[in-house]
C-alpha atoms as a PDB file:
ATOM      1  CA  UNK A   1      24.334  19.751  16.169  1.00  0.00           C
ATOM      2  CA  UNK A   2      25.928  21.563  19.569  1.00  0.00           C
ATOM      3  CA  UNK A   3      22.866  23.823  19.310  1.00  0.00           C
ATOM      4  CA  UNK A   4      20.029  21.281  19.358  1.00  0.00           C
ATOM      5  CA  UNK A   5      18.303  21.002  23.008  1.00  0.00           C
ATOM      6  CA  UNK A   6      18.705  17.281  23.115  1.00  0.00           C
ATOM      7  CA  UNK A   7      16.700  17.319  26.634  1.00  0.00           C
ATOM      8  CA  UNK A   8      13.716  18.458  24.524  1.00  0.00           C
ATOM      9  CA  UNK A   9      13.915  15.560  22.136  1.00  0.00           C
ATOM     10  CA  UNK A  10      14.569  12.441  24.545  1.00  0.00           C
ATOM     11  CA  UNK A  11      14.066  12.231  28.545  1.00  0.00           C
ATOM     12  CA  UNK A  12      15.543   9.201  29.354  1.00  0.00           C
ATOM     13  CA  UNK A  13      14.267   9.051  32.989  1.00  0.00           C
ATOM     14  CA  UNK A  14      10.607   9.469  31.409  1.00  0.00           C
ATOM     15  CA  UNK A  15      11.215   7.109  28.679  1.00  0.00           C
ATOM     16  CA  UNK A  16      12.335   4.633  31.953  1.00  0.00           C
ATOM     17  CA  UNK A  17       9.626   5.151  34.142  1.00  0.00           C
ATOM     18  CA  UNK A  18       6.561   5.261  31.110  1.00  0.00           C
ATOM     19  CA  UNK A  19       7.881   2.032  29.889  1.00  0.00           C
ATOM     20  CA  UNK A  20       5.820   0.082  32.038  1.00  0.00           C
ATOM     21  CA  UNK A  21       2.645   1.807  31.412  1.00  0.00           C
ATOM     22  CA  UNK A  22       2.820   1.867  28.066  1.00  0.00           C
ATOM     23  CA  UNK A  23       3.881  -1.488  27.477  1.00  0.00           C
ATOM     24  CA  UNK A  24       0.405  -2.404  29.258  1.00  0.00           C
ATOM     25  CA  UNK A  25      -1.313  -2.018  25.866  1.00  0.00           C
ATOM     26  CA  UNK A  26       1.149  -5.003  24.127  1.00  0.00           C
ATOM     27  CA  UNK A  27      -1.417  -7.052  24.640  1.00  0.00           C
ATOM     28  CA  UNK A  28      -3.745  -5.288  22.416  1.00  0.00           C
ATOM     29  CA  UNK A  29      -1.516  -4.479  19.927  1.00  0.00           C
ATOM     30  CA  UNK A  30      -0.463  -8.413  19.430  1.00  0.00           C
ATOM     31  CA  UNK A  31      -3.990  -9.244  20.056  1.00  0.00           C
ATOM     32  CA  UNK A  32      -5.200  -7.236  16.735  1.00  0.00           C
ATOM     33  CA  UNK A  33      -2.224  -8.120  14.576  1.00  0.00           C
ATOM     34  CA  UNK A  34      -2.354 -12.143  15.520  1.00  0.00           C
ATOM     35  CA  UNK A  35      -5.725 -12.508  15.502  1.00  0.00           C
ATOM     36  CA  UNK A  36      -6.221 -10.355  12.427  1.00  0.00           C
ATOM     37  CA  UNK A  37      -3.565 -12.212  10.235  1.00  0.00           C
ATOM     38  CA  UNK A  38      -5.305 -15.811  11.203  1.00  0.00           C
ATOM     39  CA  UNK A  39      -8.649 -14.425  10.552  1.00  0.00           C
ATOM     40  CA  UNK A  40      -7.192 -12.983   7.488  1.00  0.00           C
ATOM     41  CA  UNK A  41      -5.112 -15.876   6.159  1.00  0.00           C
ATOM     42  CA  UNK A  42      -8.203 -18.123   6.165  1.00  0.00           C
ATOM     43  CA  UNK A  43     -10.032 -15.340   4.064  1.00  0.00           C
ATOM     44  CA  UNK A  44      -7.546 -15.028   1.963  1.00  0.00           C
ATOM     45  CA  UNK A  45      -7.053 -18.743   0.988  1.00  0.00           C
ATOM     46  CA  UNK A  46     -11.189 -18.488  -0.712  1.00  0.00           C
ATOM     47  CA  UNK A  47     -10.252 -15.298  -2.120  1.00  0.00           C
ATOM     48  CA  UNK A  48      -7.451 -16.353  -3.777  1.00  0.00           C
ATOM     49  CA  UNK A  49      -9.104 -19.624  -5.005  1.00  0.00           C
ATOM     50  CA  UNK A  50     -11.842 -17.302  -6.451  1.00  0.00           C
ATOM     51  CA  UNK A  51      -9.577 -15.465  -8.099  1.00  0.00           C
ATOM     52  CA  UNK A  52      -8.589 -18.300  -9.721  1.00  0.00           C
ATOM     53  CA  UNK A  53     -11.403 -19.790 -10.396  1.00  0.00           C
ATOM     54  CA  UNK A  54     -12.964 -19.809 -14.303  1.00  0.00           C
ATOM     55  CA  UNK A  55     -16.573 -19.019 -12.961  1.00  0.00           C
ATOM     56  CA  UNK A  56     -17.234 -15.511 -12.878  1.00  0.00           C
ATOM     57  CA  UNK A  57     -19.397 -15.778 -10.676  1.00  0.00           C
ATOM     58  CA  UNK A  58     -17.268 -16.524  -7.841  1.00  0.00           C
ATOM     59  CA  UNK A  59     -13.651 -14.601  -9.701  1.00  0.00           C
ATOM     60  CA  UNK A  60     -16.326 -11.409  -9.755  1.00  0.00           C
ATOM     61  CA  UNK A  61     -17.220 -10.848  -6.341  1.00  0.00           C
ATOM     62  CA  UNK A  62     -13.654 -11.821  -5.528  1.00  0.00           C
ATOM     63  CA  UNK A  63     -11.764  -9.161  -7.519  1.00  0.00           C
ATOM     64  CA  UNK A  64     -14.464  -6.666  -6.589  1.00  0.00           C
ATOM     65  CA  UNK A  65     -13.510  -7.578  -2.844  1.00  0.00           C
ATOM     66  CA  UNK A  66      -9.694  -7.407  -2.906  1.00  0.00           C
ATOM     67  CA  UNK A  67      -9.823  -3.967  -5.237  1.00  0.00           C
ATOM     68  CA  UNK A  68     -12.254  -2.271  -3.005  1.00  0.00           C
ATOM     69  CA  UNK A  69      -9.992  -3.053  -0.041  1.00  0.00           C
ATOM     70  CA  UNK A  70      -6.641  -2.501  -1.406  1.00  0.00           C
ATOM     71  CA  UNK A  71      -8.329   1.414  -2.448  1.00  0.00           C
ATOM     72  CA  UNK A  72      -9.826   1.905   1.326  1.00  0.00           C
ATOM     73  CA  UNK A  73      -7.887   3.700   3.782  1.00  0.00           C
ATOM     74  CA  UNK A  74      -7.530   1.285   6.777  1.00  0.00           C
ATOM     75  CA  UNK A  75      -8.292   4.592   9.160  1.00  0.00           C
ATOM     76  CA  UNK A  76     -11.720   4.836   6.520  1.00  0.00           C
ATOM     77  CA  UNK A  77     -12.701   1.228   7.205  1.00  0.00           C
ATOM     78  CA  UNK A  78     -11.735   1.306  11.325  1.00  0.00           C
ATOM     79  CA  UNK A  79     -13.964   4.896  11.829  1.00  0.00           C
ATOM     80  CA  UNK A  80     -16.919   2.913   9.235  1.00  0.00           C
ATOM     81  CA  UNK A  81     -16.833  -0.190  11.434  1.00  0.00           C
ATOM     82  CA  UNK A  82     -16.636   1.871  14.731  1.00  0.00           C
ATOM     83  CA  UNK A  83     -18.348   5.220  14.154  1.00  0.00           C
ATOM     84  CA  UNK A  84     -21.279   4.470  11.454  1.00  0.00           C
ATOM     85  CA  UNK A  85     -22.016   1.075  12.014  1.00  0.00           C
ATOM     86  CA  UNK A  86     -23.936   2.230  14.914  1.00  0.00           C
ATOM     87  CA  UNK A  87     -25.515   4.213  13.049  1.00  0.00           C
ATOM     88  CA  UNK A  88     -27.731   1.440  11.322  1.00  0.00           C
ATOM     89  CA  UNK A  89     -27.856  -0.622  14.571  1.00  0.00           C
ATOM     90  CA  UNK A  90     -24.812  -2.267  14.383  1.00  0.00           C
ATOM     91  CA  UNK A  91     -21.883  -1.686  17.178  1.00  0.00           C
ATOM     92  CA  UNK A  92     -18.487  -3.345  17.720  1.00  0.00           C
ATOM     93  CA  UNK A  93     -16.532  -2.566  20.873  1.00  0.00           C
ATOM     94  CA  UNK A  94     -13.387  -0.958  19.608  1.00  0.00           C
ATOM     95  CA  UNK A  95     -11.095  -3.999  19.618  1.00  0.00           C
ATOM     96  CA  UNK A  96     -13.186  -6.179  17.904  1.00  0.00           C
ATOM     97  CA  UNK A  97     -14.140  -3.325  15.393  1.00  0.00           C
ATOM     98  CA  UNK A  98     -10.210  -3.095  14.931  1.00  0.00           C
ATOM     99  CA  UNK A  99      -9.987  -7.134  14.569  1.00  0.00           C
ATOM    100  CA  UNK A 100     -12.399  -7.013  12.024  1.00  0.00           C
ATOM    101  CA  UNK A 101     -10.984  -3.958   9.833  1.00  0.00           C
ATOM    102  CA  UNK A 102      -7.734  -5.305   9.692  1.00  0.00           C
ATOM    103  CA  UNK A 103      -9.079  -8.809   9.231  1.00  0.00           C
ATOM    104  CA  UNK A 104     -10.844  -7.292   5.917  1.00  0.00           C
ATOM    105  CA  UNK A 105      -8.368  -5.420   5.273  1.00  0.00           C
ATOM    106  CA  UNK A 106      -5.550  -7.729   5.264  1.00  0.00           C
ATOM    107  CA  UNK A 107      -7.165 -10.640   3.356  1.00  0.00           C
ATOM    108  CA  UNK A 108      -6.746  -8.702   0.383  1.00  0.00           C
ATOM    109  CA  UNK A 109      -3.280  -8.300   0.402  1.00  0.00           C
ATOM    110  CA  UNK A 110      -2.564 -11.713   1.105  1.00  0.00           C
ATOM    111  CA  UNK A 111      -5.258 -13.230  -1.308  1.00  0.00           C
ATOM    112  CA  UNK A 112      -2.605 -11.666  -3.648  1.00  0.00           C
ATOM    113  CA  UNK A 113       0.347 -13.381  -2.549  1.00  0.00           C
ATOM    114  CA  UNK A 114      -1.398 -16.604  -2.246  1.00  0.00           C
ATOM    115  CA  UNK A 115      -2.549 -16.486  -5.937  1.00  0.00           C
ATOM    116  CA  UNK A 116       0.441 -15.598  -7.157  1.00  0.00           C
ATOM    117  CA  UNK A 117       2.345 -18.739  -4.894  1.00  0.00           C
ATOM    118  CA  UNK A 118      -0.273 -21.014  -6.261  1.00  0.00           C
ATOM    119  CA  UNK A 119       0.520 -20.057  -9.786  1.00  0.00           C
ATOM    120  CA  UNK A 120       4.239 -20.074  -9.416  1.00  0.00           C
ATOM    121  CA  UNK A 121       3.774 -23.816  -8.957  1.00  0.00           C
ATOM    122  CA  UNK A 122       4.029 -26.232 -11.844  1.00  0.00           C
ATOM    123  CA  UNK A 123       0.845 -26.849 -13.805  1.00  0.00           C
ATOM    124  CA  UNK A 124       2.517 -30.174 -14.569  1.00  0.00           C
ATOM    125  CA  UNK A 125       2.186 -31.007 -11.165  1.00  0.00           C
ATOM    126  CA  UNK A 126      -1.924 -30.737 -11.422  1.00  0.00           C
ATOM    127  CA  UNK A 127      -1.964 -32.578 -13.859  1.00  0.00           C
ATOM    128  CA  UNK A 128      -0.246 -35.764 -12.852  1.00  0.00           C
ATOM    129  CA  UNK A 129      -2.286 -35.672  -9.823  1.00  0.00           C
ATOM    130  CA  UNK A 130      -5.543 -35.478 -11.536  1.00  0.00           C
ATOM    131  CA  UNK A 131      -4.439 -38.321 -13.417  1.00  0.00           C
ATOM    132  CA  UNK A 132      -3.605 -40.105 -10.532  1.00  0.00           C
ATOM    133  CA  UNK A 133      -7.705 -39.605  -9.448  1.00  0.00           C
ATOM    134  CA  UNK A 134      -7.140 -37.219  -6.626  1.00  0.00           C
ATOM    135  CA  UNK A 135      -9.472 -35.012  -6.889  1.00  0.00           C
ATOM    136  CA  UNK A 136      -9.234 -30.850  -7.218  1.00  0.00           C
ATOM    137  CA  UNK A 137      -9.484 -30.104  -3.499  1.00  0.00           C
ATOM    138  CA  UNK A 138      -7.243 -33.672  -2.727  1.00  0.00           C
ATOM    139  CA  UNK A 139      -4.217 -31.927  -4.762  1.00  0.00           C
ATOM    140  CA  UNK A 140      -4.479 -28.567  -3.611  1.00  0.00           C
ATOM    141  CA  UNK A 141      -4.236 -29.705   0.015  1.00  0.00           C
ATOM    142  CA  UNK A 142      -1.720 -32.290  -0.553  1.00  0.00           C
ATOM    143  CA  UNK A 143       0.734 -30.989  -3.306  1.00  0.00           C
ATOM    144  CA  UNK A 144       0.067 -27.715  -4.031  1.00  0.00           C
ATOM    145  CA  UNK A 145      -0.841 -25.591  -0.987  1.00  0.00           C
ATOM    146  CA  UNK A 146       2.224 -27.060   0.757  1.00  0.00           C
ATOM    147  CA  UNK A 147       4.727 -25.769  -2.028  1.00  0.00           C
ATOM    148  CA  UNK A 148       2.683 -22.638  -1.911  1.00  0.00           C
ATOM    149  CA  UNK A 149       3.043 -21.959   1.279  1.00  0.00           C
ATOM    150  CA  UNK A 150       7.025 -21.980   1.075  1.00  0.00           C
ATOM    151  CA  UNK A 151       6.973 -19.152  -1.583  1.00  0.00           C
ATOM    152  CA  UNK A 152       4.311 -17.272   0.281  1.00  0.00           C
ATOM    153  CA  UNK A 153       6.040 -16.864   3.390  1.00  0.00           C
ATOM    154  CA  UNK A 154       8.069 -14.203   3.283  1.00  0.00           C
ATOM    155  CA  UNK A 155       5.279 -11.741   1.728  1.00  0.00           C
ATOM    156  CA  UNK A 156       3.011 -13.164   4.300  1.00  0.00           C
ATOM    157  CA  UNK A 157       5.477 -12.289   7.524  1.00  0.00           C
ATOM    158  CA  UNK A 158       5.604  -8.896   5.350  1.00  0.00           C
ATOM    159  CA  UNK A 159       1.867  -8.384   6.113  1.00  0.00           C
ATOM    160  CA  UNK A 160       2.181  -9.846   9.821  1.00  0.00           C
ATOM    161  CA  UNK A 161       4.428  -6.844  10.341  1.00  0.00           C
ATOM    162  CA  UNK A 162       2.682  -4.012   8.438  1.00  0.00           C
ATOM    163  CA  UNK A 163      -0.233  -5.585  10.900  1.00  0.00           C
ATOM    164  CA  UNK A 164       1.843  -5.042  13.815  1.00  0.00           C
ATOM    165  CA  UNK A 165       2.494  -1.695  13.004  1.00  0.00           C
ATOM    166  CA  UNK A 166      -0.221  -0.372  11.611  1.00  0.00           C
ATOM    167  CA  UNK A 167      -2.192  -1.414  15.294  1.00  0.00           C
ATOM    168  CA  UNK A 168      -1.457   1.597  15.983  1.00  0.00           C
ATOM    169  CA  UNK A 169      -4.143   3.281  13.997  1.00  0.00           C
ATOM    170  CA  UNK A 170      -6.513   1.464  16.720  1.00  0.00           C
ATOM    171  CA  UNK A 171      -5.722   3.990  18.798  1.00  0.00           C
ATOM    172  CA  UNK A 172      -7.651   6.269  17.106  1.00  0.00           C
ATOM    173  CA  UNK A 173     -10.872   3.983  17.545  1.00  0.00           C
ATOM    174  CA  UNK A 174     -10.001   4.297  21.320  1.00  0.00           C
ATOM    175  CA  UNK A 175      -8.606   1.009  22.105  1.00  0.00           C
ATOM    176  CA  UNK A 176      -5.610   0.933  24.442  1.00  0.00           C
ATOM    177  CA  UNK A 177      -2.777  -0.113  22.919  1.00  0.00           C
ATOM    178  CA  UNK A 178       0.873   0.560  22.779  1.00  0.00           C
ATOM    179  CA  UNK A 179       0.437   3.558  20.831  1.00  0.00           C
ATOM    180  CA  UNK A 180      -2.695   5.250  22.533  1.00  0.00           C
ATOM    181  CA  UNK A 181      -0.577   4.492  25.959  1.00  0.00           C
ATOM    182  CA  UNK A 182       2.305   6.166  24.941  1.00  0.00           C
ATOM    183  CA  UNK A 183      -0.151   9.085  23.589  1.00  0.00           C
ATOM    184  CA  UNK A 184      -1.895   9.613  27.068  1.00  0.00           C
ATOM    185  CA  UNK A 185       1.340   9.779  28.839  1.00  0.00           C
ATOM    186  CA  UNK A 186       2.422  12.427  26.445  1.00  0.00           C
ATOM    187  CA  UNK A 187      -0.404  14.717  26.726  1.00  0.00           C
ATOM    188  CA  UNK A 188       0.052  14.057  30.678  1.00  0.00           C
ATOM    189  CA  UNK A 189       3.959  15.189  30.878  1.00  0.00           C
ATOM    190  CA  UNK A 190       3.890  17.434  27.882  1.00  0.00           C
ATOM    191  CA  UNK A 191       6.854  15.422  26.283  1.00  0.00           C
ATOM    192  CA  UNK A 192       5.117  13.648  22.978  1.00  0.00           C
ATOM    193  CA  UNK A 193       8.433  13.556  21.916  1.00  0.00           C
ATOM    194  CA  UNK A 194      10.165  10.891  24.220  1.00  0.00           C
ATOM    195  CA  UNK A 195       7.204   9.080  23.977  1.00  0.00           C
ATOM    196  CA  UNK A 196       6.957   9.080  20.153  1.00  0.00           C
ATOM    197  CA  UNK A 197      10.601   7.623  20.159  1.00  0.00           C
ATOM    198  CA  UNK A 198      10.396   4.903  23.060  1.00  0.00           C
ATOM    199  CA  UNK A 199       6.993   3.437  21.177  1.00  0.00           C
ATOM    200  CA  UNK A 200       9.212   3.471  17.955  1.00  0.00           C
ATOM    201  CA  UNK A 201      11.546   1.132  19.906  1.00  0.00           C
ATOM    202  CA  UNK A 202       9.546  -1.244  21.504  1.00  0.00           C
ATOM    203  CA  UNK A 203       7.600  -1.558  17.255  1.00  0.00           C
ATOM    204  CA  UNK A 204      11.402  -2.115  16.131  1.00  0.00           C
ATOM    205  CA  UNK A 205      11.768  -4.927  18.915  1.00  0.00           C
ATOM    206  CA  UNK A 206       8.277  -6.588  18.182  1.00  0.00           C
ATOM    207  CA  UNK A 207       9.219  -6.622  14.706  1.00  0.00           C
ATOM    208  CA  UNK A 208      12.686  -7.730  14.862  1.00  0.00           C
ATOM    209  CA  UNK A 209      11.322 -10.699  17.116  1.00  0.00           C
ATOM    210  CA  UNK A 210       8.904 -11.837  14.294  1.00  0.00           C
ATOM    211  CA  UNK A 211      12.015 -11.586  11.793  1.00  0.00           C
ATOM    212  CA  UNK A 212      13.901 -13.847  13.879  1.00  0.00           C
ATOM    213  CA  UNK A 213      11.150 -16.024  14.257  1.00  0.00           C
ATOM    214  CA  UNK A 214      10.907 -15.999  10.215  1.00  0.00           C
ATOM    215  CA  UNK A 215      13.839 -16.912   9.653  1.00  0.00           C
ATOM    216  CA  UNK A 216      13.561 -20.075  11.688  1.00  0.00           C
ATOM    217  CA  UNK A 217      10.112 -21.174   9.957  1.00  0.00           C
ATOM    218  CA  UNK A 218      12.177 -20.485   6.434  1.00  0.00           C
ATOM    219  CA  UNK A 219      15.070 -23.605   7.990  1.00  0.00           C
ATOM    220  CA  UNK A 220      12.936 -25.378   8.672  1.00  0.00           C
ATOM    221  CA  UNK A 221      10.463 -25.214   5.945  1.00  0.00           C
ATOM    222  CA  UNK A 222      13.400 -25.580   3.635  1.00  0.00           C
ATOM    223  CA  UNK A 223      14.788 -28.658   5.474  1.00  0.00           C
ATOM    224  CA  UNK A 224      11.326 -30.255   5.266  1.00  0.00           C
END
């Protein structure tokens, strides 16, 4: 360990005086992960009642959906929307290509977990409400989808994260977030390195933020 050139591997004063700069792109990176995951969530929600659903022809199209999306490289689906949509006419600006990928993208995985938190609840529980006369979309609302949402948290934070994260791939579509920042600044000063390590840090931070804020939505959700 004596032997390793620590100066090589972290320059603090660098790290200190990029900060700024690179934290200039935060904005982005929540920007795509928020908006993605709202976008997402609402997708999800039909998906997952397809999925459920009896009639093939809305489970079809539904399954078809969430397996193509779970088998495409997000870095595949952000160069499609970005590079060869133009192609046929079609062009995004690179942040809304990127809100849209990992809108697509995301809906997937959390049509998933919402199917499986719907079906975790008692069938009982449909049951007495249809005999109540609420109708199908009455108890899912009421009863169901708030239960549902309870077990579905925690997966769903899990995606808000791997959002978070994964923003960074949006960097290779050109947009300017923390990642591409810290990038630029590391071709400039020849130090990838220190910059590699102070965006890992300000991810961990983001993250650790959204865990914190978890874990006050799971209180009160179980208080409730």
């Amino acid at each position: 360990m004596s032997s390793i050139q620590w100066q090589y591997i972290f320059n603090p004063a660098l790290a200190i005086e990029s900060f700024p700069y690179v934290m200039q792109g935060l904005g982005y990176t929540l920007l795509i992960a928020f908006s993605s995951m709202a976008i997402g969530l609402v997708l999800s929600l039909f998906l997952a009642i397809g999925r459920l659903s009896k009639i093939l022809i809305f489970q079809l199209p539904c399954r078809a959906y969430i397996s193509f999306m779970r088998g495409v490289p997000m870095l595949v689906l952000l160069y499609l929307l970005y590079f060869g949509f133009p192609i046929i006419g079609i062009e995004f600006s690179a942040v809304t290509a990127a809100i849209i990928g990992f809108s697509l993208n995301s809906a997937a995985y959390m049509a998933e977990t919402n199917r499986a938190a719907i079906m975790a609840i008692d069938r009982g529980q449909w049951e007495a409400a249809l005999s109540l006369g609420m109708t199908y979309w009455q108890t899912f609302r009421a009863i169901i989808l708030p239960q549902a949402v309870k077990i579905a948290l925690p997966p769903l934070v899990n995606v808000l994260l791997d959002l978070i994260k994964s923003s960074s791939l949006a960097a290779m579509i050109t947009v300017p977030e923390l990642f591409q920042r810290a990038k630029i600044v590391g071709g400039r000063e020849l130090d990838y390195m220190t910059m590699y390590i102070l965006v890992a840090f300000i991810y961990w931070g983001i993250c650790s933020l959204v865990e914190v804020l978890q874990d006050k939505l799971e209180k009160n959700l179980t208080k409730a």
